[in-house]
N, C-alpha and C. Protein backbone atom coordinates (compact mmCIF):
# COMPACT_ATOMS: atom_id res chain seq x y z
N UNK A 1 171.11 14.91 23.14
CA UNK A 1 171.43 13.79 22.29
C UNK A 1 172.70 13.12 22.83
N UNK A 2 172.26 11.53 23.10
CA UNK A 2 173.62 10.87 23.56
C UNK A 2 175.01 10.88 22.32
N UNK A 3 176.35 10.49 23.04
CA UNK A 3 176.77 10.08 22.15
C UNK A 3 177.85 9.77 23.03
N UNK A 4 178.90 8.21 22.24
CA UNK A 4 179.78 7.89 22.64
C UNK A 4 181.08 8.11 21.81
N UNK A 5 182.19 8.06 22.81
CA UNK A 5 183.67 8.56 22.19
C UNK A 5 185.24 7.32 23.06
N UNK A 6 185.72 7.63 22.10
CA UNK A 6 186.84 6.79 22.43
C UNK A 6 188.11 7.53 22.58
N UNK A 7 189.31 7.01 22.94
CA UNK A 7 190.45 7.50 22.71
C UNK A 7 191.82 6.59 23.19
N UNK A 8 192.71 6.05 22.49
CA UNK A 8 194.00 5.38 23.58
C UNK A 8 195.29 5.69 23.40
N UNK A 9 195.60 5.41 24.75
CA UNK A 9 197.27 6.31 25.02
C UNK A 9 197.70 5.27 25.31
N UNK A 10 198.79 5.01 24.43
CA UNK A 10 199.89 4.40 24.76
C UNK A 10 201.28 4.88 25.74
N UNK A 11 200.72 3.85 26.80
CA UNK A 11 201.68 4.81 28.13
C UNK A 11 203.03 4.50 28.21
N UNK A 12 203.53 3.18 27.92
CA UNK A 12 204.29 2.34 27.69
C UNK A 12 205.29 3.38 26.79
N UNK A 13 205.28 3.93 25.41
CA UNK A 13 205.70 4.59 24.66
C UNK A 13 205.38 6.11 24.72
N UNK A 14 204.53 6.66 25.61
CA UNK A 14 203.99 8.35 25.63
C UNK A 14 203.64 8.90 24.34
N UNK A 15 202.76 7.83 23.75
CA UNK A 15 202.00 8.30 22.21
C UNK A 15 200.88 8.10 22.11
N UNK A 16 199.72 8.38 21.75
CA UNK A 16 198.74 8.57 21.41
C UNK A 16 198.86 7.19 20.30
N UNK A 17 198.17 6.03 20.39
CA UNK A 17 197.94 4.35 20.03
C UNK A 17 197.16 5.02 18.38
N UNK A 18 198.06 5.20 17.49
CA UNK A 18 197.63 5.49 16.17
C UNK A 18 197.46 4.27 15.25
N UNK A 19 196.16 4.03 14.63
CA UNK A 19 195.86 2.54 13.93
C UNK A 19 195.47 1.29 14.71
N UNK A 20 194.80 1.38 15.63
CA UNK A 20 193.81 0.49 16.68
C UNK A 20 192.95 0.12 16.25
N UNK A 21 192.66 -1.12 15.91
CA UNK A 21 191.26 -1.45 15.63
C UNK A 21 190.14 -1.52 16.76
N UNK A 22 189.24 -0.88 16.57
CA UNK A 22 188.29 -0.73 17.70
C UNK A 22 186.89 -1.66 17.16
N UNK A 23 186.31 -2.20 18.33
CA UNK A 23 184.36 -2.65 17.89
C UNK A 23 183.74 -2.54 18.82
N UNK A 24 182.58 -1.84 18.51
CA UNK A 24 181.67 -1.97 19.24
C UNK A 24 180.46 -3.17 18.90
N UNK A 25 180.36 -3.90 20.17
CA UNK A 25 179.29 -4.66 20.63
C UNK A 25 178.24 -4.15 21.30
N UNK A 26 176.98 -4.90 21.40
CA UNK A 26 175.91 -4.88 22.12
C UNK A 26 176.36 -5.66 23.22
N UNK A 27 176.23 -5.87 24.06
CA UNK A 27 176.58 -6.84 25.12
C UNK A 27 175.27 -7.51 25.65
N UNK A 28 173.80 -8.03 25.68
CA UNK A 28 173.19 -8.73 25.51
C UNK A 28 172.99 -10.07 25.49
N UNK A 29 172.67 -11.00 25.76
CA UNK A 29 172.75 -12.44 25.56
C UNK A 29 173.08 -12.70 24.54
N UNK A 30 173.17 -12.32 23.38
CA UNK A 30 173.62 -12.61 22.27
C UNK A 30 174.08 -11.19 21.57
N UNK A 31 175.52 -11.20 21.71
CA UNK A 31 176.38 -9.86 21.55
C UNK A 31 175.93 -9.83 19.91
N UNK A 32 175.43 -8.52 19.46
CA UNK A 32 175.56 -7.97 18.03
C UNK A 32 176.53 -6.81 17.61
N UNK A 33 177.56 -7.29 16.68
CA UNK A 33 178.65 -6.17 16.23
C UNK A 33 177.57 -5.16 15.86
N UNK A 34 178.05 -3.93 16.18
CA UNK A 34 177.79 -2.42 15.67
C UNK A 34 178.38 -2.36 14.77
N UNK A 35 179.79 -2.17 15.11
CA UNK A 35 180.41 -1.25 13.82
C UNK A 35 182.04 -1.26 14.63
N UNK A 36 183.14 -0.79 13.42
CA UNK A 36 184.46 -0.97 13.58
C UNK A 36 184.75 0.13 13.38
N UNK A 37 185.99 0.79 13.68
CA UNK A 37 186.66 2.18 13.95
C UNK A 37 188.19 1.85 14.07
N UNK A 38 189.09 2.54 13.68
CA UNK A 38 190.12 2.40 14.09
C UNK A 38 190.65 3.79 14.37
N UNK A 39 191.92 3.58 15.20
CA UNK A 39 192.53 5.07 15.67
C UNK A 39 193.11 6.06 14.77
N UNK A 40 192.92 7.27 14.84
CA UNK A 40 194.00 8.50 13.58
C UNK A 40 194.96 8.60 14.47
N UNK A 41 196.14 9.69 13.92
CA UNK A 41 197.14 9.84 14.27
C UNK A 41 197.06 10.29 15.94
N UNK A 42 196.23 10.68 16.41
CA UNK A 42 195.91 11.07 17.35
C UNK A 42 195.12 10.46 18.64
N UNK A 43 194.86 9.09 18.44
CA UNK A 43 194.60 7.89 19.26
C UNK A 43 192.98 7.96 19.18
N UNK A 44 192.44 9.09 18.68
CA UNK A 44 190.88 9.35 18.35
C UNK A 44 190.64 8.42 17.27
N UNK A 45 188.85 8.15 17.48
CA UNK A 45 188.25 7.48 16.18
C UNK A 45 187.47 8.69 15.78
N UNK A 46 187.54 9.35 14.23
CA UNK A 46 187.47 10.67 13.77
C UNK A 46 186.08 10.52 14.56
N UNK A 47 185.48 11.51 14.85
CA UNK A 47 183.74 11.26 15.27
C UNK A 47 183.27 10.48 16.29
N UNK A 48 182.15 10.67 16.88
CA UNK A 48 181.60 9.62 17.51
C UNK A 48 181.23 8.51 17.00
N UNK A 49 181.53 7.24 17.98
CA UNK A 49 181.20 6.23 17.59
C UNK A 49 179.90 5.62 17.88
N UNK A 50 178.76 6.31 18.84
CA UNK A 50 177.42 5.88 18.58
C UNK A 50 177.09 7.34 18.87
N UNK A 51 175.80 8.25 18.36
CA UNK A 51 175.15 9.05 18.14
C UNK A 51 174.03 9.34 17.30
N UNK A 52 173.26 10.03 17.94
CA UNK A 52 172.09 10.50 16.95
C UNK A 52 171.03 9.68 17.41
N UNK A 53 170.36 9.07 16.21
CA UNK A 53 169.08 7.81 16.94
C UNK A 53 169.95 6.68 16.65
N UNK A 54 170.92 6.21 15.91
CA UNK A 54 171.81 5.40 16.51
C UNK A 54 171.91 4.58 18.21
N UNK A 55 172.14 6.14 19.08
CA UNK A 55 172.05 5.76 20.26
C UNK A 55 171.47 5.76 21.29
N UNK A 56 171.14 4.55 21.94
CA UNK A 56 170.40 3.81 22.79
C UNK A 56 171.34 3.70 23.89
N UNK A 57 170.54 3.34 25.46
CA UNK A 57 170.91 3.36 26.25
C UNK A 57 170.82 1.93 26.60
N UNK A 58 171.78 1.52 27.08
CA UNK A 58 171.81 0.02 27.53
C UNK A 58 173.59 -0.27 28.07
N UNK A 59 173.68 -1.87 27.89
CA UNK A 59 175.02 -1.93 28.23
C UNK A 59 175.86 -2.74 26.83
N UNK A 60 176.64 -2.05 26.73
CA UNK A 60 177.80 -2.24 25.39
C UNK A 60 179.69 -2.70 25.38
N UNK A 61 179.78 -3.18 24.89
CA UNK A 61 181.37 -3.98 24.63
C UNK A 61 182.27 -3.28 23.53
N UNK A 62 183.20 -2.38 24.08
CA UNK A 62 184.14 -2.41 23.25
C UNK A 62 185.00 -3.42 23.14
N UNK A 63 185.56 -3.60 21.81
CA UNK A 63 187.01 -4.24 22.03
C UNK A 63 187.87 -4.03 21.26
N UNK A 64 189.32 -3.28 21.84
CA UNK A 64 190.57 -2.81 21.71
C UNK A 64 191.09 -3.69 21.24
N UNK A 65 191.80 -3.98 19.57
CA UNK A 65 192.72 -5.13 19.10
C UNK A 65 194.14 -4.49 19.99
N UNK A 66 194.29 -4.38 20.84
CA UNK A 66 195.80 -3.89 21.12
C UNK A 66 196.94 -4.93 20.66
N UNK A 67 196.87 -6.22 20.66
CA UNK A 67 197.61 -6.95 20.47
C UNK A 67 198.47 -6.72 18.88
N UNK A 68 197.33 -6.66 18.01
CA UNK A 68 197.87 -6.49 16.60
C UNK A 68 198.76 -4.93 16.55
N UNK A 69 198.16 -3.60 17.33
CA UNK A 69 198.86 -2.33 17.53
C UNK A 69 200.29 -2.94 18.18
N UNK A 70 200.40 -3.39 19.05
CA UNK A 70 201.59 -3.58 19.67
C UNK A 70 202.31 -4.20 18.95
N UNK A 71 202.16 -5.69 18.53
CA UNK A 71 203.17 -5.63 17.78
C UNK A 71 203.38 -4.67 16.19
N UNK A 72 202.63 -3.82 15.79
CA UNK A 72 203.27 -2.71 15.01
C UNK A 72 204.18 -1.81 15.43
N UNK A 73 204.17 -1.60 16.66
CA UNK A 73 204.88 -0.62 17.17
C UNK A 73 207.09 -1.20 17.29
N UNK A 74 206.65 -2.71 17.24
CA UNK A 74 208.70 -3.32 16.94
C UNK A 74 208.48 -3.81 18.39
N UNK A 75 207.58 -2.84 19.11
CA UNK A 75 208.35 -3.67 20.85
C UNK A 75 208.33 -4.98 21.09
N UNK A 76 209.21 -5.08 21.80
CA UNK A 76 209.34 -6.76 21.88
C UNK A 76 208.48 -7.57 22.40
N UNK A 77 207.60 -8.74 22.40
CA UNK A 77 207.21 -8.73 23.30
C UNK A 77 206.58 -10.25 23.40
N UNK A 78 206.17 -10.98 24.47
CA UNK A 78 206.30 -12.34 24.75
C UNK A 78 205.71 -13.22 23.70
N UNK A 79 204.94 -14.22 23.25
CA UNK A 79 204.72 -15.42 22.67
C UNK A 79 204.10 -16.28 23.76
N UNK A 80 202.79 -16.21 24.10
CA UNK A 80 201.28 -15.35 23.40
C UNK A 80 202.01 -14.26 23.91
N UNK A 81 200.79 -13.65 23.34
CA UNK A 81 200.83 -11.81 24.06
C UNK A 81 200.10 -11.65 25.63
N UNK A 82 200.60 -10.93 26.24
CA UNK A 82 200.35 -11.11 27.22
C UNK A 82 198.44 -10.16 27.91
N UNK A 83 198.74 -9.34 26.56
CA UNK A 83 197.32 -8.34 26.39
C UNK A 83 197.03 -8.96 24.60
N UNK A 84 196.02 -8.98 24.32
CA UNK A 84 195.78 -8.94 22.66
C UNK A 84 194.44 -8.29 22.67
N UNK A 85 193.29 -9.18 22.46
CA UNK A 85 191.74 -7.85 22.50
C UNK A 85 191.35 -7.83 23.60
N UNK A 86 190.90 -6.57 24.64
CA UNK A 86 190.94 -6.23 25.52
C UNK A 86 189.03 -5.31 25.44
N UNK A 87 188.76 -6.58 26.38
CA UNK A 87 186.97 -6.43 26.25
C UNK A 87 186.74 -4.97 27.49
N UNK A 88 186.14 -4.10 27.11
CA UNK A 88 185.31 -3.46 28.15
C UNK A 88 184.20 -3.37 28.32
N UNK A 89 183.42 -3.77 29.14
CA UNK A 89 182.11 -3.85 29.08
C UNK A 89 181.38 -2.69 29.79
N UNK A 90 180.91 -2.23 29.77
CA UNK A 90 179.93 -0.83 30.27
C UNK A 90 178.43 -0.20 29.97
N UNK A 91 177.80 -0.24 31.23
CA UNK A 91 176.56 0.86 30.74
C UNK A 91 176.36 2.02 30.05
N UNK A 92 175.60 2.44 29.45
CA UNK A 92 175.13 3.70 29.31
C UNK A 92 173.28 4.04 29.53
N UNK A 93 173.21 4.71 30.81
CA UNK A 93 171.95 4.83 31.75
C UNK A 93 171.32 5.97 30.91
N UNK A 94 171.98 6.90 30.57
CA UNK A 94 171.48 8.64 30.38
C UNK A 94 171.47 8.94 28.79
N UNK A 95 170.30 8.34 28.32
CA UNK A 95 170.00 8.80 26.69
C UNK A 95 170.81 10.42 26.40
N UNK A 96 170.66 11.14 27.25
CA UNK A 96 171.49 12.09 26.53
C UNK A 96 172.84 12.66 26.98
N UNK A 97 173.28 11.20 27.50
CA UNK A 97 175.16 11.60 28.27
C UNK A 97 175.66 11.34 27.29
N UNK A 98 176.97 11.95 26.95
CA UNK A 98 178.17 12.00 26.80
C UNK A 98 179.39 10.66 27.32
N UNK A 99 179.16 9.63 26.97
CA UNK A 99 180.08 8.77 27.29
C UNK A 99 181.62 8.37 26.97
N UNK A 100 182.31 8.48 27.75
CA UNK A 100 183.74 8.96 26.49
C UNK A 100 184.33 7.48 26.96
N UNK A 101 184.96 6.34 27.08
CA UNK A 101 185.50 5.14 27.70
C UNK A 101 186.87 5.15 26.88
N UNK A 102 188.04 5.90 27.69
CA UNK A 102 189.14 6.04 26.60
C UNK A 102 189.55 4.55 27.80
N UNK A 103 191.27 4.04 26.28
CA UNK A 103 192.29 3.42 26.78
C UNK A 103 193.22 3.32 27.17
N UNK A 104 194.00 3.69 28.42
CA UNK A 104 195.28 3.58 28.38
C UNK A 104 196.22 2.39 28.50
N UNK A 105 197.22 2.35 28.01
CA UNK A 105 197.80 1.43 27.25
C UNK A 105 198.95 0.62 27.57
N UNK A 106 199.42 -0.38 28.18
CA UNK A 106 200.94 -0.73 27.64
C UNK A 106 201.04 -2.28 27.58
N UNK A 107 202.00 -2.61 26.98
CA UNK A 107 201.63 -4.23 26.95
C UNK A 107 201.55 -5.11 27.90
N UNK A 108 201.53 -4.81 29.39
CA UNK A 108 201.28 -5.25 30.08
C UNK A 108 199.87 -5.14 31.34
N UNK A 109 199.56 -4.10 30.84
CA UNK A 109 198.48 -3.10 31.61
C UNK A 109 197.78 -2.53 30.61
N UNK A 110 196.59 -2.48 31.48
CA UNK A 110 195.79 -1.04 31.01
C UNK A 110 194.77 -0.81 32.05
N UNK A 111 194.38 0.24 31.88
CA UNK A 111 193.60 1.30 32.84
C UNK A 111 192.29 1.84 31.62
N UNK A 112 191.48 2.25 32.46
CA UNK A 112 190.16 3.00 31.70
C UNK A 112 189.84 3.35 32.96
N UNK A 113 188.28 4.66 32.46
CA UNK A 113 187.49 5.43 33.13
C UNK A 113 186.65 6.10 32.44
N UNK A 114 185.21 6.74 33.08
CA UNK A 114 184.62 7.42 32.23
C UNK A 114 185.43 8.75 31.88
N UNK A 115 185.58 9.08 30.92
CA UNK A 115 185.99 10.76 30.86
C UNK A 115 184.79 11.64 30.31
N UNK A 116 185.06 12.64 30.17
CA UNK A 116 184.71 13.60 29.55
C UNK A 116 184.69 14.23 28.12
């Protein structure tokens, strides 16, 4: 049974990005919201965020509000923002992989990869 997972580190600060609003999209010719998640204290969204017969294999859009997290956090920071929602777009080929697409974080950068 597939299932997908999230996670973001705020590298910028060496914390785990607590209160992120997360969404998942379909990515499709005509993108359909899934569903919203945000981060626990621990940069996790409690559970997986697609599983079960839920999940299908195709290609899907997260998107990271980092902009609204950052400025919670006090840091200073330009006017626009220089990061705000931060699209990832990605396959998932293997009905029964394990897809994990964490974030790492800072207001000027970010990095991703598949994990584990």
């Amino acid at each position: 049974m597939g299932r997908l997972t999230t996670h973001v580190l705020d590298t910028a600060l060496g914390v785990p990005a607590k209160g992120l609003k997360i969404e998942l999209w379909s990515a499709g010719e005509t993108p359909q919201h899934i569903s919203s998640h945000e981060t626990n204290d621990d940069g996790r969204v409690d559970g997986a965020i697609l599983e079960g017969d839920a999940f299908k294999t195709g290609t899907y859009e997260l998107r990271f509000h980092a902009g609204d997290y950052l400025k919670a956090t006090g840091t200073q920071l330009p006017d626009p923002l220089f990061l705000d929602v931060i699209p990832i777009r990605f396959g998932m080929a293997e009905q029964d992989g394990h897809y994990h697409v964490p974030l790492l974080l800072s207001p000027f950068s970010y990095s991703t990869y598949r994990g584990s």
